[in-house]
PDB file of N, CA and C in Angstrom:
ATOM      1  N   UNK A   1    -139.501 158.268 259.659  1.00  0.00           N
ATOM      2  CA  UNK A   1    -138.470 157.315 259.998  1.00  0.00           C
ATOM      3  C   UNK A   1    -137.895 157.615 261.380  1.00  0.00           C
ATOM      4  N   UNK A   2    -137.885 158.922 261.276  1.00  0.00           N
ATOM      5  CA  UNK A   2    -136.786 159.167 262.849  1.00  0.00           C
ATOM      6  C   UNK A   2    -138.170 158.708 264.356  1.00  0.00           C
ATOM      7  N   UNK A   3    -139.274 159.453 263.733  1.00  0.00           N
ATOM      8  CA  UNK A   3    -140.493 159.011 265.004  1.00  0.00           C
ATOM      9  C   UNK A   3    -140.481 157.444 265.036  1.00  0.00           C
ATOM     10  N   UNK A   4    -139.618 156.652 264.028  1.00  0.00           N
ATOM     11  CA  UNK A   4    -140.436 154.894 264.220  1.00  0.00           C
ATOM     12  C   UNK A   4    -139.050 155.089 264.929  1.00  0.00           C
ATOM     13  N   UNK A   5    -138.058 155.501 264.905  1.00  0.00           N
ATOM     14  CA  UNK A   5    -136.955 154.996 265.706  1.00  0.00           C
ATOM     15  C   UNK A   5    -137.185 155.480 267.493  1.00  0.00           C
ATOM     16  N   UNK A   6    -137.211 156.759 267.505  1.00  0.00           N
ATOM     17  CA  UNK A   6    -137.425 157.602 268.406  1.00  0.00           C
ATOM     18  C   UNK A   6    -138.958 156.333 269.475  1.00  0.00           C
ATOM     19  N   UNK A   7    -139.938 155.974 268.321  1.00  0.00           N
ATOM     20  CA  UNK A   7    -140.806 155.301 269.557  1.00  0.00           C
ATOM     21  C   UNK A   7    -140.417 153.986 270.072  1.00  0.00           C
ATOM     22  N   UNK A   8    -139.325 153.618 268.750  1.00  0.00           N
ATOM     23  CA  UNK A   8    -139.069 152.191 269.233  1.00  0.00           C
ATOM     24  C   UNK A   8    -137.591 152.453 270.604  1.00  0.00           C
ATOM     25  N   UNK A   9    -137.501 153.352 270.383  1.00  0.00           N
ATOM     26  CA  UNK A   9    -136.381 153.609 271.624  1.00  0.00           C
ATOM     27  C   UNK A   9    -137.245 153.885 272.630  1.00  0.00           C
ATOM     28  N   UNK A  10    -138.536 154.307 273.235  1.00  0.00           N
ATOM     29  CA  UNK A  10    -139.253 154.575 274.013  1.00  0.00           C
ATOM     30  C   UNK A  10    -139.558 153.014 274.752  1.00  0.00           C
ATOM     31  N   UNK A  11    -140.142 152.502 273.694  1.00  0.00           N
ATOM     32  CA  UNK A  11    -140.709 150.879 274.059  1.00  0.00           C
ATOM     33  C   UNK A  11    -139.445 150.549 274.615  1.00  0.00           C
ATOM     34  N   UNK A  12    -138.444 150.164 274.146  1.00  0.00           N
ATOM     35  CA  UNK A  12    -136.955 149.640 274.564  1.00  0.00           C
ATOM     36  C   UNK A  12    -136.602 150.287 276.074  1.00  0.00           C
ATOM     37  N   UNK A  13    -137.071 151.196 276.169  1.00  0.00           N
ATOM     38  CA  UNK A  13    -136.220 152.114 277.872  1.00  0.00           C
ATOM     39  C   UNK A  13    -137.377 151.722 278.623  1.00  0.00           C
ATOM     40  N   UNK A  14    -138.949 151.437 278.291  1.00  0.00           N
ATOM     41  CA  UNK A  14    -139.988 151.197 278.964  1.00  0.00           C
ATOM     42  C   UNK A  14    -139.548 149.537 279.304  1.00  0.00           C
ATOM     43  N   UNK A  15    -139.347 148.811 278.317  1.00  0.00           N
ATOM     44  CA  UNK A  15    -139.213 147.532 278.532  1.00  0.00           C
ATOM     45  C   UNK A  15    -138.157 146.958 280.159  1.00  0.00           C
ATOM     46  N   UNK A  16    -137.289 147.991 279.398  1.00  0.00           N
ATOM     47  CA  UNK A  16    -135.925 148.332 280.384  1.00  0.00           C
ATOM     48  C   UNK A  16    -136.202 148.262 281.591  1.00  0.00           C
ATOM     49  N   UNK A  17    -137.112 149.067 281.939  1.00  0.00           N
ATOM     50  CA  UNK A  17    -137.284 149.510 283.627  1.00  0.00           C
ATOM     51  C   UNK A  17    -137.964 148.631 283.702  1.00  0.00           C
ATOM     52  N   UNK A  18    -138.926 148.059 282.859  1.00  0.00           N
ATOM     53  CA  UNK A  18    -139.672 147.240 283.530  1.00  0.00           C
ATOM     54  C   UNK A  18    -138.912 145.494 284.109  1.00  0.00           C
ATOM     55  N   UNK A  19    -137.708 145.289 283.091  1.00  0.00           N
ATOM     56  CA  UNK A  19    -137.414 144.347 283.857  1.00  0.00           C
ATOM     57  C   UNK A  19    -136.000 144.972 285.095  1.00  0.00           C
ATOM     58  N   UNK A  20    -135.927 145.627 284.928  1.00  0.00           N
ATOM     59  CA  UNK A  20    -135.396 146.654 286.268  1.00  0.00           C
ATOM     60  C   UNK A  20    -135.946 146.381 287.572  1.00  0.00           C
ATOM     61  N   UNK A  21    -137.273 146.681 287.280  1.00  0.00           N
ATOM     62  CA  UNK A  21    -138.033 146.570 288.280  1.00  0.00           C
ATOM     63  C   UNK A  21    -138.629 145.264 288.586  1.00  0.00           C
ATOM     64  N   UNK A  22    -138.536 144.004 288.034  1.00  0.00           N
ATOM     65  CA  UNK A  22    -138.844 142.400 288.369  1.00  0.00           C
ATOM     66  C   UNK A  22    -137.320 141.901 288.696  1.00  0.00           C
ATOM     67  N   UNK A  23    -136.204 142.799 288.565  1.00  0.00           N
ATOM     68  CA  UNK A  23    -134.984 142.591 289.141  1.00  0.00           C
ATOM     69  C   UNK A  23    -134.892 142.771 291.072  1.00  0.00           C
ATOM     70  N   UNK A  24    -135.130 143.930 291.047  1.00  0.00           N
ATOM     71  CA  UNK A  24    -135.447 144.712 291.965  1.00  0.00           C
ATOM     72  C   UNK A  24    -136.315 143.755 293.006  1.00  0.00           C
ATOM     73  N   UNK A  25    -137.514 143.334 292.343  1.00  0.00           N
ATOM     74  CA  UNK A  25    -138.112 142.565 293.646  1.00  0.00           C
ATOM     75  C   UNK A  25    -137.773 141.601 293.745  1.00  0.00           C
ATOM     76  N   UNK A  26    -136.675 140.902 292.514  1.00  0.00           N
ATOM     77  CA  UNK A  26    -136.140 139.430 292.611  1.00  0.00           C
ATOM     78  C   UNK A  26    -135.421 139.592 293.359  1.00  0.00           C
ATOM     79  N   UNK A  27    -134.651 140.315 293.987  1.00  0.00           N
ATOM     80  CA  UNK A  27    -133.183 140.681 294.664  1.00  0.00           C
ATOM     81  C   UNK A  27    -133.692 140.910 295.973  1.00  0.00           C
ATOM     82  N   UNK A  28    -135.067 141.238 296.070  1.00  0.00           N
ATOM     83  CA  UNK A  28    -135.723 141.772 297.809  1.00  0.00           C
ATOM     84  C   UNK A  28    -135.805 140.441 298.070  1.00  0.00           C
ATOM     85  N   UNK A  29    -137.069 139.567 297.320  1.00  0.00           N
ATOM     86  CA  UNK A  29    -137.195 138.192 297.711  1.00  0.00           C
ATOM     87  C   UNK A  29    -136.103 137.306 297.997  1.00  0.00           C
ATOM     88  N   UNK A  30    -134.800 137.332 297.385  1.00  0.00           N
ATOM     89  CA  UNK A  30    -133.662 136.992 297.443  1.00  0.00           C
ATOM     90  C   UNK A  30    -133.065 137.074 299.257  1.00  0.00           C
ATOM     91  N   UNK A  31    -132.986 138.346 299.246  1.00  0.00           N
ATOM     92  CA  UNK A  31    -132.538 139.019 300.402  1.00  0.00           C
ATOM     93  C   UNK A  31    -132.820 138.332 301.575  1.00  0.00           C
ATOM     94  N   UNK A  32    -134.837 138.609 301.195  1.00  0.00           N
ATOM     95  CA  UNK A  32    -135.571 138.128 302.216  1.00  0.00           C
ATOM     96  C   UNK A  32    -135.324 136.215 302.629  1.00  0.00           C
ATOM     97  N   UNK A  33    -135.356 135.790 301.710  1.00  0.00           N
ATOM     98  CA  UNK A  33    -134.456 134.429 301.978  1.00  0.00           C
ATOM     99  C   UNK A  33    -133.556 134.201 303.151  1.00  0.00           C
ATOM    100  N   UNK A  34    -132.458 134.849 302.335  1.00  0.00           N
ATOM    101  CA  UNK A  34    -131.402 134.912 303.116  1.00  0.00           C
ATOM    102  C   UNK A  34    -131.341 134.620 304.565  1.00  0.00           C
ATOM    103  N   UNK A  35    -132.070 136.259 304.852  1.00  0.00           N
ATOM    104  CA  UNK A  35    -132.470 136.213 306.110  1.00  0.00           C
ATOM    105  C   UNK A  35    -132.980 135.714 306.998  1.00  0.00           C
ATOM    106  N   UNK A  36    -134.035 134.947 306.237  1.00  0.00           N
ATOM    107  CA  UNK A  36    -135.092 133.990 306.808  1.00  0.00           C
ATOM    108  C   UNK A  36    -134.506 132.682 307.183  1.00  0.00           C
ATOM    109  N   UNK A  37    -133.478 132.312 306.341  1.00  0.00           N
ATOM    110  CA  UNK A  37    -132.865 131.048 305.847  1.00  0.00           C
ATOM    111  C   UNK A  37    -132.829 130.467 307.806  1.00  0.00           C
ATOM    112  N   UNK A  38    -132.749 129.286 307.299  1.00  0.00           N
ATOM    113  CA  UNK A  38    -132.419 127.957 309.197  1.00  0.00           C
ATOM    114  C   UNK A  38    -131.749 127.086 308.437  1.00  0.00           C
ATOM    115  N   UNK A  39    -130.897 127.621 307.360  1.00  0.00           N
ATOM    116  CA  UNK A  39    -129.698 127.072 306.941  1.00  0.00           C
ATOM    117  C   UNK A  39    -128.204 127.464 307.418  1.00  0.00           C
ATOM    118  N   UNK A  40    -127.261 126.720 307.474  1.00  0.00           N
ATOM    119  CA  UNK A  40    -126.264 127.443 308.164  1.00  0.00           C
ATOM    120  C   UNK A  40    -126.017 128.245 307.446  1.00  0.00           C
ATOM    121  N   UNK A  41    -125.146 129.322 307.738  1.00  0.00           N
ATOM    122  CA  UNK A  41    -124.789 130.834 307.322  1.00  0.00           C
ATOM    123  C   UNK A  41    -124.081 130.175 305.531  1.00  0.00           C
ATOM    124  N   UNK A  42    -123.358 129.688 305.495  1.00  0.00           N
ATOM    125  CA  UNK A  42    -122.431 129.808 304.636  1.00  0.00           C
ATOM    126  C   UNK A  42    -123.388 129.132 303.080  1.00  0.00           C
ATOM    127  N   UNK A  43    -123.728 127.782 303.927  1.00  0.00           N
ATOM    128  CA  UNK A  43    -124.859 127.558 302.853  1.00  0.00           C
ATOM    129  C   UNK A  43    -126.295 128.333 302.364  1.00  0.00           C
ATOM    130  N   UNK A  44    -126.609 129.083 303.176  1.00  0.00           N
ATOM    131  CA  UNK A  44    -127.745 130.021 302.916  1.00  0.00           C
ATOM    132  C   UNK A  44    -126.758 130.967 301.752  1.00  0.00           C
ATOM    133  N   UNK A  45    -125.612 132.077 302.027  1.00  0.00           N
ATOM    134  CA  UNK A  45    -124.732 132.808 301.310  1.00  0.00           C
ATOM    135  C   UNK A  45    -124.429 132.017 300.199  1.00  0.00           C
ATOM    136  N   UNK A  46    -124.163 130.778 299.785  1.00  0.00           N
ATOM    137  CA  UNK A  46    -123.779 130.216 298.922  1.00  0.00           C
ATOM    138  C   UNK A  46    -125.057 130.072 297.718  1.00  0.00           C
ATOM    139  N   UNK A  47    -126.592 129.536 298.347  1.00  0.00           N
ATOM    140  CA  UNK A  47    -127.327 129.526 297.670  1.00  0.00           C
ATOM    141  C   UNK A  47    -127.725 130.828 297.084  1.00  0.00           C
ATOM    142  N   UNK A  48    -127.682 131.757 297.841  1.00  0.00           N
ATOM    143  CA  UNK A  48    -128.180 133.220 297.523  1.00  0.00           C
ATOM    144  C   UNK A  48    -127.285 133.972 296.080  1.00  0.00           C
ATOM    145  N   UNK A  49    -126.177 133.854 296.581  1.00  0.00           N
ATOM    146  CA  UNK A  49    -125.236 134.194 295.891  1.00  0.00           C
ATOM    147  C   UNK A  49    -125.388 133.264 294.432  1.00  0.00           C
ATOM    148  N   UNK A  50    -125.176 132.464 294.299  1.00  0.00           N
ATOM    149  CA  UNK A  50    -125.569 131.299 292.974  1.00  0.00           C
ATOM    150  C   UNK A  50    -127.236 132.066 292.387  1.00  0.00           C
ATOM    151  N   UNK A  51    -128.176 132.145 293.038  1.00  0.00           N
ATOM    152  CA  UNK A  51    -129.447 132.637 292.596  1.00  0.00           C
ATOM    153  C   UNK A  51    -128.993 133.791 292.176  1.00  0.00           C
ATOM    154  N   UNK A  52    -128.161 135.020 292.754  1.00  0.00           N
ATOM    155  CA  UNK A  52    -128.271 136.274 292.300  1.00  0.00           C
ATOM    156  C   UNK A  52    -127.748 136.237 291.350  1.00  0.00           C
ATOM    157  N   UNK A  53    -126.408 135.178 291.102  1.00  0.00           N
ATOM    158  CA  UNK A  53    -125.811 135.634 289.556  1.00  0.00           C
ATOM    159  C   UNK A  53    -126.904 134.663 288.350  1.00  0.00           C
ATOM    160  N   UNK A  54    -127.822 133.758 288.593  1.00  0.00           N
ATOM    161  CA  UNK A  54    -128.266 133.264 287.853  1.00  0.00           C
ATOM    162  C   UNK A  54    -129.561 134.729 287.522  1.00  0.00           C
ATOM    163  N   UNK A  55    -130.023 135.045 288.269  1.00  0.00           N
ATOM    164  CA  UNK A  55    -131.087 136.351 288.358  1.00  0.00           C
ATOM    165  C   UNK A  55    -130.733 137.333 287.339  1.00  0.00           C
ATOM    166  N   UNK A  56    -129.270 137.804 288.030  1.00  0.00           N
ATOM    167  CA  UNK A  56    -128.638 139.040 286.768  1.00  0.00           C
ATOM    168  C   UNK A  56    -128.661 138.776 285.577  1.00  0.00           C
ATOM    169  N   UNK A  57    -128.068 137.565 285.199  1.00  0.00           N
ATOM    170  CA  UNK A  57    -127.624 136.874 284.047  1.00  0.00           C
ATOM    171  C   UNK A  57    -129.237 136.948 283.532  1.00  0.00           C
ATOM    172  N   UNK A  58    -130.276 136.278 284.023  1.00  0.00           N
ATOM    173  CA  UNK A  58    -131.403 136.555 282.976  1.00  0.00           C
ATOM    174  C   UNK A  58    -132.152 137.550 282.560  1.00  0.00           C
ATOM    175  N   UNK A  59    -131.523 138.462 283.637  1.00  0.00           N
ATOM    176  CA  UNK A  59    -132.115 139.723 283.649  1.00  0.00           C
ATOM    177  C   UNK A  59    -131.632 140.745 282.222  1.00  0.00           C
ATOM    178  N   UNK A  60    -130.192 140.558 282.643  1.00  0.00           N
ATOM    179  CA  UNK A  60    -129.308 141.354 281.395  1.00  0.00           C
ATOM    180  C   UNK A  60    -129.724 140.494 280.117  1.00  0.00           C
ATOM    181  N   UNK A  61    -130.142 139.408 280.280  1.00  0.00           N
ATOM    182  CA  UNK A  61    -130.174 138.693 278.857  1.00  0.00           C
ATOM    183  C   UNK A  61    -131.923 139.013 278.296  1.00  0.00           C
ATOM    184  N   UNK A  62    -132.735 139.570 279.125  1.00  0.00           N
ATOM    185  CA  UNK A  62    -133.813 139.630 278.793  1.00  0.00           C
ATOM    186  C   UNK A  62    -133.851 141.204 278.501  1.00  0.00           C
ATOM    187  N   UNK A  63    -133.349 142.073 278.901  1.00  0.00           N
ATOM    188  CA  UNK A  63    -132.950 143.941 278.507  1.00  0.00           C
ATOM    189  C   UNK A  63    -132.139 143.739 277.460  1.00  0.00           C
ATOM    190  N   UNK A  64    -131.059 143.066 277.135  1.00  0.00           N
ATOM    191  CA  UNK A  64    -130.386 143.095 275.454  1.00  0.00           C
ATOM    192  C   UNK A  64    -131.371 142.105 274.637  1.00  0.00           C
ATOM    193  N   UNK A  65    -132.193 141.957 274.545  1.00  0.00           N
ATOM    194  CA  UNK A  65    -132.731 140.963 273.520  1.00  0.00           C
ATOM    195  C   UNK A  65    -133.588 141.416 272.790  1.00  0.00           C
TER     196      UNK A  65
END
C-alpha cells in the first residue's frame, strides 16, 4: 500500500515538472512576443499580460487535477 502511494506520488511530482516545464517555454514564447511585438507598447503589455494569467491559470489547473 505505502509503495502504490509512494509511486503514485512519484508520477504526480514527474507530471508536475513536466507541466513546469511547458510553463516555462510558454512564458519564453510569451516574452519573446512581447518583444518582437510592432504593437504599441501598452497594447503589446496588455495582450501579454492577459495571455500570462490565462497560461498560469491552465497551468495550475492542469498540476492540481
Amino acid at each position: 500500500m505505502a509503495d502504490e502511494e509512494a509511486e503514485q506520488e512519484s508520477v504526480n511530482l514527474c507530471g508536475g515538472l513536466l507541466e513546469l516545464q511547458r510553463l516555462r517555454e510558454r512564458l519564453l514564447e510569451l516574452e519573446s512576443g512581447l518583444r518582437e511585438s510592432a504593437e504599441p507598447a501598452v497594447e503589446a503589455a496588455t495582450e501579454y499580460c492577459q495571455q500570462l494569467c490565462q497560461v498560469s491559470l491552465l497551468t495550475v489547473r492542469q498540476i492540481g487535477s
